[in-house]
C-alpha atoms as a PDB file:
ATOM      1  CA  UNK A   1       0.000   0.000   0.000  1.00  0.00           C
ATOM      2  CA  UNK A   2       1.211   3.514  -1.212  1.00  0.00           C
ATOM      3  CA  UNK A   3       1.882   5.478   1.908  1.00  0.00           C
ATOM      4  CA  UNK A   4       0.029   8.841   2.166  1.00  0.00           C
ATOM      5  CA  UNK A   5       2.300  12.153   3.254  1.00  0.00           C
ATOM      6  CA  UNK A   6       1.372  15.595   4.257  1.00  0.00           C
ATOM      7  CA  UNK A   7       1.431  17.444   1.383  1.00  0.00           C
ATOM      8  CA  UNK A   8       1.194  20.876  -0.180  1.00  0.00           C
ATOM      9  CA  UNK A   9      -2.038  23.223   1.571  1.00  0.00           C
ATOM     10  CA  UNK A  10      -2.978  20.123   3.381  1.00  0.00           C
ATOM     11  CA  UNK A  11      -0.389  20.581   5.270  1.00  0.00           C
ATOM     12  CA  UNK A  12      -0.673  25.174   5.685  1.00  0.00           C
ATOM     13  CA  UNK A  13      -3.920  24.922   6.862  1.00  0.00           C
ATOM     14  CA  UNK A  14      -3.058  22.362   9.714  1.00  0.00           C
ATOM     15  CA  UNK A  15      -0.590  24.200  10.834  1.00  0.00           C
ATOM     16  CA  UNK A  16      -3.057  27.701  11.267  1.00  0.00           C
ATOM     17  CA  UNK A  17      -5.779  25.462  12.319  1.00  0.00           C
ATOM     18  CA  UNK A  18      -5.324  27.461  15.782  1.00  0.00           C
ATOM     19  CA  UNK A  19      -6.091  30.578  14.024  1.00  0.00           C
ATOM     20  CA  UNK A  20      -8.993  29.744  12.164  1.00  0.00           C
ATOM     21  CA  UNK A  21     -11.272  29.461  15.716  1.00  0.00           C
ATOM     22  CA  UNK A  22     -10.563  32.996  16.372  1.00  0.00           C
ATOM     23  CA  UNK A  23     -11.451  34.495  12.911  1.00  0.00           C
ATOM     24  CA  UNK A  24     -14.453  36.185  13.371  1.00  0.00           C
ATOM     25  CA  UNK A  25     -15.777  36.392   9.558  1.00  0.00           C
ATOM     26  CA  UNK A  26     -15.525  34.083   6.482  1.00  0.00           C
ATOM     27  CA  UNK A  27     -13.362  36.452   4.298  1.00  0.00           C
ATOM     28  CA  UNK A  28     -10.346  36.709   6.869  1.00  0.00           C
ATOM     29  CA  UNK A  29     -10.158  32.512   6.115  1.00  0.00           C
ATOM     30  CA  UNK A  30     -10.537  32.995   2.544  1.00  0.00           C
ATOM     31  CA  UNK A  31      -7.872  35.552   2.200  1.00  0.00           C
ATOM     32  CA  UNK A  32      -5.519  34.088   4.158  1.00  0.00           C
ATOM     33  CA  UNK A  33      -5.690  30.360   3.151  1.00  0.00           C
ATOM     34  CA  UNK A  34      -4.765  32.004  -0.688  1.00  0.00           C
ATOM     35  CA  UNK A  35      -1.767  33.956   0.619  1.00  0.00           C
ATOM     36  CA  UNK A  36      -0.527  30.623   1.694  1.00  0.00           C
ATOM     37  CA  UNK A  37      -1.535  28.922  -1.355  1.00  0.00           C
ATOM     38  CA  UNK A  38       0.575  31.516  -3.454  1.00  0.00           C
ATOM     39  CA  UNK A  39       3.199  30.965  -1.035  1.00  0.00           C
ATOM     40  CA  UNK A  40       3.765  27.783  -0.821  1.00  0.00           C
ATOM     41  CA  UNK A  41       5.894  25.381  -3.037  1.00  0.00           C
ATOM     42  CA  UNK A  42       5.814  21.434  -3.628  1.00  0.00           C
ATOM     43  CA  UNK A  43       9.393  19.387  -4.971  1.00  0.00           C
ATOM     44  CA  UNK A  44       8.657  17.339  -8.215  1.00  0.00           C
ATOM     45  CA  UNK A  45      11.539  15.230  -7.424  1.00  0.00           C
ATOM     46  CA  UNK A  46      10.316  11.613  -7.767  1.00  0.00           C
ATOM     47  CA  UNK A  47      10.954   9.726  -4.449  1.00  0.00           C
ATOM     48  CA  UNK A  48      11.018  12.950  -2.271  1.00  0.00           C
ATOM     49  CA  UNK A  49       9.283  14.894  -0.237  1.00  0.00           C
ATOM     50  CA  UNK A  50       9.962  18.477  -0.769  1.00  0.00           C
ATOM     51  CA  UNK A  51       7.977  21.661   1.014  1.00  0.00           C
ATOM     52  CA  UNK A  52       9.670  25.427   0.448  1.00  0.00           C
ATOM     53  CA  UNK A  53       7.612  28.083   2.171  1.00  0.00           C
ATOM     54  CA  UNK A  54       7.857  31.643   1.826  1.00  0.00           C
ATOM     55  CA  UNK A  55       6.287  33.673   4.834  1.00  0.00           C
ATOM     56  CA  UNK A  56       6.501  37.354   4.403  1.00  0.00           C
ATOM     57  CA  UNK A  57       5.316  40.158   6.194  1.00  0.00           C
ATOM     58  CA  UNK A  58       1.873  39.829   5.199  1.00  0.00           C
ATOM     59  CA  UNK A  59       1.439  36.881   6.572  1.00  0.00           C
ATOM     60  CA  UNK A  60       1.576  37.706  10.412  1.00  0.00           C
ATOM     61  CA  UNK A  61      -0.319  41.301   9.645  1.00  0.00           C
ATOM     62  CA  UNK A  62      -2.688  38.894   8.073  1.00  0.00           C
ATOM     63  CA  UNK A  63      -2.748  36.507  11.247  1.00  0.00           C
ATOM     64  CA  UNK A  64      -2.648  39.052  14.185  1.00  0.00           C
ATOM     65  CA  UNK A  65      -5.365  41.073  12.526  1.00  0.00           C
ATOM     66  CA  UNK A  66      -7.731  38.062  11.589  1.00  0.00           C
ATOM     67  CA  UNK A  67      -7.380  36.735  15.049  1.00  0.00           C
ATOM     68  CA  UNK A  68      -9.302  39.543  16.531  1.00  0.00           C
ATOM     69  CA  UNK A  69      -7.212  39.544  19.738  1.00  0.00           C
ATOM     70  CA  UNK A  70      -4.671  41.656  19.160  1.00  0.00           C
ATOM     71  CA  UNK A  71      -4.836  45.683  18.680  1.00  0.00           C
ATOM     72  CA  UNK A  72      -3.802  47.102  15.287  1.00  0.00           C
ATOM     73  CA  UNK A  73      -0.997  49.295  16.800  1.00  0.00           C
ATOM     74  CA  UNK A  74       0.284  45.992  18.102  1.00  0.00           C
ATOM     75  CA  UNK A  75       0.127  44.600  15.158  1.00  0.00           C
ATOM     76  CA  UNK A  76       1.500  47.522  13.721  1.00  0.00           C
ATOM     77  CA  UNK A  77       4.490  46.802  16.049  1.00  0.00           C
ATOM     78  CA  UNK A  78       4.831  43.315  15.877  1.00  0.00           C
ATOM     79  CA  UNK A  79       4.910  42.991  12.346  1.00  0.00           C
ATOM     80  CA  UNK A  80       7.464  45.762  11.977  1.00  0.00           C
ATOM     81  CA  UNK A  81       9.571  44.210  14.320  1.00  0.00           C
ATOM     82  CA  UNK A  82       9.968  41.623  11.514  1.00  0.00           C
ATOM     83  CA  UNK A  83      10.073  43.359   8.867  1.00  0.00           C
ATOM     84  CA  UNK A  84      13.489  43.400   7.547  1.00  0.00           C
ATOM     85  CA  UNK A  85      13.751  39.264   7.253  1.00  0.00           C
ATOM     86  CA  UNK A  86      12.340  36.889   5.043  1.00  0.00           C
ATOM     87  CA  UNK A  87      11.129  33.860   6.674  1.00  0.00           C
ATOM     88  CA  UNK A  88      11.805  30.331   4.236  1.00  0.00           C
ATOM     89  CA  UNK A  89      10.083  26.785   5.835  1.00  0.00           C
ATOM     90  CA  UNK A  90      11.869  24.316   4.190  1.00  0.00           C
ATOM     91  CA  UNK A  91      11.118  20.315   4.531  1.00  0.00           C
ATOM     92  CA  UNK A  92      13.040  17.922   2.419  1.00  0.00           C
ATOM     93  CA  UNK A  93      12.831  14.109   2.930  1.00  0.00           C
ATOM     94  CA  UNK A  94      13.496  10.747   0.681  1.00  0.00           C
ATOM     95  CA  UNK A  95      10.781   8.388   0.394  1.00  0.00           C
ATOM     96  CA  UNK A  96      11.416   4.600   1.124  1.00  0.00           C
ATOM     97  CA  UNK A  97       9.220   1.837   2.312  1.00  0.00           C
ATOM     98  CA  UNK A  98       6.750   3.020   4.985  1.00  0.00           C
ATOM     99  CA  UNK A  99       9.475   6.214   6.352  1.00  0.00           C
ATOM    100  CA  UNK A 100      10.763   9.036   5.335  1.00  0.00           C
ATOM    101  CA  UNK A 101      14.352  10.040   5.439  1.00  0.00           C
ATOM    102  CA  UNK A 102      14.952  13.101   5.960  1.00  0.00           C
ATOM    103  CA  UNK A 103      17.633  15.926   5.191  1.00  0.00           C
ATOM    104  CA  UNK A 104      19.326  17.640   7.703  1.00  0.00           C
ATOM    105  CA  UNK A 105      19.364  21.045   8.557  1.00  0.00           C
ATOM    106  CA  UNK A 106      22.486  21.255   8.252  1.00  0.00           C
ATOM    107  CA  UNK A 107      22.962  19.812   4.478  1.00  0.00           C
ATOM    108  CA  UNK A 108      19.911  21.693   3.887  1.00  0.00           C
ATOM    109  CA  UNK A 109      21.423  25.426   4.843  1.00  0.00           C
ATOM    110  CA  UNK A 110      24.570  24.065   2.313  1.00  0.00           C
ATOM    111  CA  UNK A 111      21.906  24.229  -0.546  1.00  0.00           C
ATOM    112  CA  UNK A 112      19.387  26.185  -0.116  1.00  0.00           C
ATOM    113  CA  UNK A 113      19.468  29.872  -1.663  1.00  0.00           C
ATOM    114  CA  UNK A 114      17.484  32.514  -2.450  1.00  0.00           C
ATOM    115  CA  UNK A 115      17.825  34.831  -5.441  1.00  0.00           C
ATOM    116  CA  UNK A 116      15.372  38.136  -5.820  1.00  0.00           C
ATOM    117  CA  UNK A 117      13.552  39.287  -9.257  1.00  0.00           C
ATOM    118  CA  UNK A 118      16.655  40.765 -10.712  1.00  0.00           C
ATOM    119  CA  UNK A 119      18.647  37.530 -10.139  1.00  0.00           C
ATOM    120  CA  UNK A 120      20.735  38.513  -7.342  1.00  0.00           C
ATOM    121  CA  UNK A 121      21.735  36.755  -4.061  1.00  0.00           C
ATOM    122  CA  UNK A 122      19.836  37.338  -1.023  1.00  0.00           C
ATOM    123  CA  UNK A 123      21.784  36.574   1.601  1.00  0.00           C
ATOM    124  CA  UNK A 124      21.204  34.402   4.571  1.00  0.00           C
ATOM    125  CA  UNK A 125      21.148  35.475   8.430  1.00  0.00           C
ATOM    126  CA  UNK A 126      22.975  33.608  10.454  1.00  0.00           C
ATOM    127  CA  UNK A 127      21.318  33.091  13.636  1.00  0.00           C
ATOM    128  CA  UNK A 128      23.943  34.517  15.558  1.00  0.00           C
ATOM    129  CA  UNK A 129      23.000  37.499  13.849  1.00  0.00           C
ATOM    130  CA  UNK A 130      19.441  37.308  14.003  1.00  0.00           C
ATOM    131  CA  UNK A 131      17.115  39.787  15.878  1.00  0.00           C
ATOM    132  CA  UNK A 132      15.204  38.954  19.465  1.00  0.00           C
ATOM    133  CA  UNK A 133      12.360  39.005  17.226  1.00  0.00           C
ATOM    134  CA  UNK A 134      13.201  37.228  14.326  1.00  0.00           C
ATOM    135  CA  UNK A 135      14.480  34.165  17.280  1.00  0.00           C
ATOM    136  CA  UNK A 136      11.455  34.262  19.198  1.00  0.00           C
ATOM    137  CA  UNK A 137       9.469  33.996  16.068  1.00  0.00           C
ATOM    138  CA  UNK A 138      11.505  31.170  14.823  1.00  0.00           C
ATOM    139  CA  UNK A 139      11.159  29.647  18.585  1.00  0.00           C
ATOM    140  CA  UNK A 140       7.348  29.484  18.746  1.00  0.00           C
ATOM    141  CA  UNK A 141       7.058  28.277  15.448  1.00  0.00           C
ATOM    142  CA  UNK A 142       8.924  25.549  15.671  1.00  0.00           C
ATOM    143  CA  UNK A 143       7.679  23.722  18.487  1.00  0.00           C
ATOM    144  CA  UNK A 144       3.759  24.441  17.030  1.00  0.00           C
ATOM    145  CA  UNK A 145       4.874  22.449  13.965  1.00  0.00           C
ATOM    146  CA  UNK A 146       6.369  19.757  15.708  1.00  0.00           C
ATOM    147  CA  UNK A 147       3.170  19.036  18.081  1.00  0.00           C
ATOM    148  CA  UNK A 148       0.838  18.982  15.524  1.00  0.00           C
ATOM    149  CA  UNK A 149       3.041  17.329  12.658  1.00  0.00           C
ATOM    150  CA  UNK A 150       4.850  15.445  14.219  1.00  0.00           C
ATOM    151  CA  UNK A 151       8.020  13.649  12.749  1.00  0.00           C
ATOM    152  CA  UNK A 152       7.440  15.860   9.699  1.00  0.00           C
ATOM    153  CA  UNK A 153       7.486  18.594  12.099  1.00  0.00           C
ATOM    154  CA  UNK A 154      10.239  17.995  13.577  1.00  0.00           C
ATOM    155  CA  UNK A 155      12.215  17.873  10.925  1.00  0.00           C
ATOM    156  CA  UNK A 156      10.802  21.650   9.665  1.00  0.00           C
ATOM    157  CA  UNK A 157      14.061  23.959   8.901  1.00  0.00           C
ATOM    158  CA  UNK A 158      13.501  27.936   9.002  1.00  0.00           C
ATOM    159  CA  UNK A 159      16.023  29.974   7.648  1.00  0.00           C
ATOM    160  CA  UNK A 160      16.338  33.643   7.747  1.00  0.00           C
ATOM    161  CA  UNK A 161      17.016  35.817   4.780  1.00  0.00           C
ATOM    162  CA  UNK A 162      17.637  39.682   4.514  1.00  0.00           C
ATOM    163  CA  UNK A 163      14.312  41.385   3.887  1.00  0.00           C
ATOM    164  CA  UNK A 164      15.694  45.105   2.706  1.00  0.00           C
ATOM    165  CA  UNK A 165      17.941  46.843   0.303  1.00  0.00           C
ATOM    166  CA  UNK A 166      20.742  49.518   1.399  1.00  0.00           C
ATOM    167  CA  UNK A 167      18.037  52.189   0.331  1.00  0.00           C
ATOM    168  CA  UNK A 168      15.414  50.955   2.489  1.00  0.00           C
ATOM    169  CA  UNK A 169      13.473  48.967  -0.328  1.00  0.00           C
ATOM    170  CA  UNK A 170      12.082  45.606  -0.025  1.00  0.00           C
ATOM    171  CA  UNK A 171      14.216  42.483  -1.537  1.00  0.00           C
ATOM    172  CA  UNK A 172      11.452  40.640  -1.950  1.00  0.00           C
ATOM    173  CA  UNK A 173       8.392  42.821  -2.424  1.00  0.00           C
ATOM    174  CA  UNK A 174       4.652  40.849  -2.720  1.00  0.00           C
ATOM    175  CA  UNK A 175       3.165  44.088  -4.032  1.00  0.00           C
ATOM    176  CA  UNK A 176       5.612  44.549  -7.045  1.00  0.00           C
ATOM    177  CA  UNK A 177       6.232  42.562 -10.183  1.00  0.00           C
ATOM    178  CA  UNK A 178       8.823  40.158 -10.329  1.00  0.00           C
ATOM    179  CA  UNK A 179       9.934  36.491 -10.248  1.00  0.00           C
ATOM    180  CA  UNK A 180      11.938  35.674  -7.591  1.00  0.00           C
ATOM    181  CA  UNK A 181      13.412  31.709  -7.605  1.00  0.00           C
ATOM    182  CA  UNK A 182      14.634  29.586  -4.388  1.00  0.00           C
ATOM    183  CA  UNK A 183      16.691  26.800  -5.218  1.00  0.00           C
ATOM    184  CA  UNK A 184      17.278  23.498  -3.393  1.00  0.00           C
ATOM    185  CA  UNK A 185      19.439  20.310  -4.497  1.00  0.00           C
ATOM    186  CA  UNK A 186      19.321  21.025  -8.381  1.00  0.00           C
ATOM    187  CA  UNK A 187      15.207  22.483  -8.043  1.00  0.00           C
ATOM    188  CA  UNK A 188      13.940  25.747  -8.677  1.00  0.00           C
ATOM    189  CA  UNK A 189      10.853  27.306  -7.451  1.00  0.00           C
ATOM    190  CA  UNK A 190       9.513  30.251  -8.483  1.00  0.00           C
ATOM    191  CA  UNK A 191       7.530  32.797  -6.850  1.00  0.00           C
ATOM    192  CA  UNK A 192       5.522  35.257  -9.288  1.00  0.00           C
ATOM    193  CA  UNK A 193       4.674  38.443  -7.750  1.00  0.00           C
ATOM    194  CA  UNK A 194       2.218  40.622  -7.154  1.00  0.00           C
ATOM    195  CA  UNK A 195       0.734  37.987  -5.263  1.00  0.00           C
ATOM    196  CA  UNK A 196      -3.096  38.212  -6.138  1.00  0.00           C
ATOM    197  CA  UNK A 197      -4.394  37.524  -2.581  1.00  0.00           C
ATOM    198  CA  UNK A 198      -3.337  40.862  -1.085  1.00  0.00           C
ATOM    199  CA  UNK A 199      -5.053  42.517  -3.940  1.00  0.00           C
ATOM    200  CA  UNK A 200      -8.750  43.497  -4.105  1.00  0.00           C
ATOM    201  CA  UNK A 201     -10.369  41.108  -7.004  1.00  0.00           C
ATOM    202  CA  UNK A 202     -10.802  41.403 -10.518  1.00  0.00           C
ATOM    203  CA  UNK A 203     -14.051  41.295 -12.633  1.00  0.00           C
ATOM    204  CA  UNK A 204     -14.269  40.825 -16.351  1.00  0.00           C
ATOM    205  CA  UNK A 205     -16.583  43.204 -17.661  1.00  0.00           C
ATOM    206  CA  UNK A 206     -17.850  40.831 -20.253  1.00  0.00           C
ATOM    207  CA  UNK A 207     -18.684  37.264 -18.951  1.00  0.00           C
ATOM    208  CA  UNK A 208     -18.678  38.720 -15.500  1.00  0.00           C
ATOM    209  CA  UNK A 209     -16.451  36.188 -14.102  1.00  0.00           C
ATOM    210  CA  UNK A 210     -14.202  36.673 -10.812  1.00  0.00           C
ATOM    211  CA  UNK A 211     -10.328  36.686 -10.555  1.00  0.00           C
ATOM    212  CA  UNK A 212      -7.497  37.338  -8.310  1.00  0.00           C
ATOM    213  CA  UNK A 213      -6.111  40.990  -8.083  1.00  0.00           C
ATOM    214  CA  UNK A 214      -2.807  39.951  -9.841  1.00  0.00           C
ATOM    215  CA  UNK A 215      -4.980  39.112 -12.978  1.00  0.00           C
ATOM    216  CA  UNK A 216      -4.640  41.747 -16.187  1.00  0.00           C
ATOM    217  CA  UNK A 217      -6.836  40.000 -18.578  1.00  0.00           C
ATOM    218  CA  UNK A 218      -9.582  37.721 -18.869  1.00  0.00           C
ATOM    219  CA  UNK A 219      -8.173  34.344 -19.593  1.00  0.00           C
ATOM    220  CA  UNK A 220     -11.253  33.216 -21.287  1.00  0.00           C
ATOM    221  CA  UNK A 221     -12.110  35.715 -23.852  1.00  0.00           C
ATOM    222  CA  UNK A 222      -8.897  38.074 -23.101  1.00  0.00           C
ATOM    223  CA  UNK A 223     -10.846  41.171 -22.022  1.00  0.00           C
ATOM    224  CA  UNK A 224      -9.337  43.349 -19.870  1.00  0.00           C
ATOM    225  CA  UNK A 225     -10.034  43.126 -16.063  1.00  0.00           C
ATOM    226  CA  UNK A 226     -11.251  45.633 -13.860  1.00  0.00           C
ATOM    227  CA  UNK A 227     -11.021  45.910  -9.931  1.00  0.00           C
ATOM    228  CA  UNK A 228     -14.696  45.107  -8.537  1.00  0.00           C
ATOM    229  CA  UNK A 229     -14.306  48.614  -6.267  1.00  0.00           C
ATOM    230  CA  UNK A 230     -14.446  50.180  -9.597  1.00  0.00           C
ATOM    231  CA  UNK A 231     -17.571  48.382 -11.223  1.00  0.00           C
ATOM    232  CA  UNK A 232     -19.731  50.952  -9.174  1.00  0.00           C
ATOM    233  CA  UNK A 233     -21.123  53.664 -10.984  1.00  0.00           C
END
């Protein structure tokens, strides 16, 4: 029998499952579940296991604010407290028999990079040289993943990347387009930005059908898109 893993938003939403109870409307779920859906990234490799997550910013603004329990100046404050990192889950395992076998941190910080949408480097943080908030971050994540994952939890690596330019700009900016790739034993993933769930939906003003906000045209009879704000008259 073909053993079953966690795999791809199967494995996101059990990990905010914690979150969910405390959203207080439908639309916080919907919006967030699609930011990790665009976030997210699943190895081809055959007889792997492979999960590379990119959490920005967005992500905990996204969190804090749908969980209804926090005030939006702490919010405000936590998230910019963050703000200059990108977060990367990575999970790498081989397959054989009925376990998994999986990579270790170590080999995985060897050869895992980042590179931004004009190609360059972004370099890595060392955790001796990562913030108080950046660490305590990293150190309630990591024991949430392992009690409700598990083995596969366990063996969850974060890595911290540099989240700004000299000039203040973001590296790796949701908002603006781009491709930015992550690479990991000889596999690329790619990341195409803006990322349509932190932009207000698109309507096409001639079959009327609904699309995300990083949509231009119509992909059914290629008629330009509209935001739905701007359908009022």
């Amino acid at each position: 029998m073909k053993r079953k893993f966690p795999r791809g938003i199967v494995f996101a939403l059990t990990l905010v499952i914690p979150f969910v109870a405390l959203w207080p409307a439908q639309n916080y779920k919907e919006q967030l579940n699609a930011l990790i859906r665009e976030t997210q990234r699943q190895g081809s490799r055959a007889g792997r296991v492979t999960v590379v997550w990119w959490i920005p910013t967005e992500f905990w603004r996204a969190t804090l604010s749908a969980s209804g329990t926090v005030p939006p100046d702490k919010v405000q404050e936590m998230v910019a407290s963050i703000s200059d990192v990108n977060v990367f889950i990575v999970i790498d395992a081989k397959t054989g028999g009925l376990s998994l076998d999986y990579v270790p941190e170590a080999e995985l910080e060897k050869n895992f990079s980042v590179s931004d949408v004009e190609g360059k480097p972004v370099a890595r943080i060392p955790e001796a040289k990562q913030s108080s908030a950046s660490k305590n971050l990293i150190g309630i994540m990591k024991p949430l993943f392992s009690n409700m994952l598990g083995e596969f939890g366990k063996h969850t690596s974060f890595f911290v990347f540099e989240g700004k330019n000299k000039d203040g700009s973001r590296r790796l900016d949701p908002s603006k387009q781009g491709t930015f790739t992550a690479r990991l034993g000889g596999e690329e993933f790619h990341w195409r930005l803006p990322l349509g769930s932190l932009l207000p939906d698109k309507v096409c003003p001639k079959c009327n059908e609904t699309f995300p906000g990083n949509y231009a045209f119509c992909p059914f009879d290629a008629t330009a898109l509209k935001e739905k704000s701007s359908e009022k008259h």
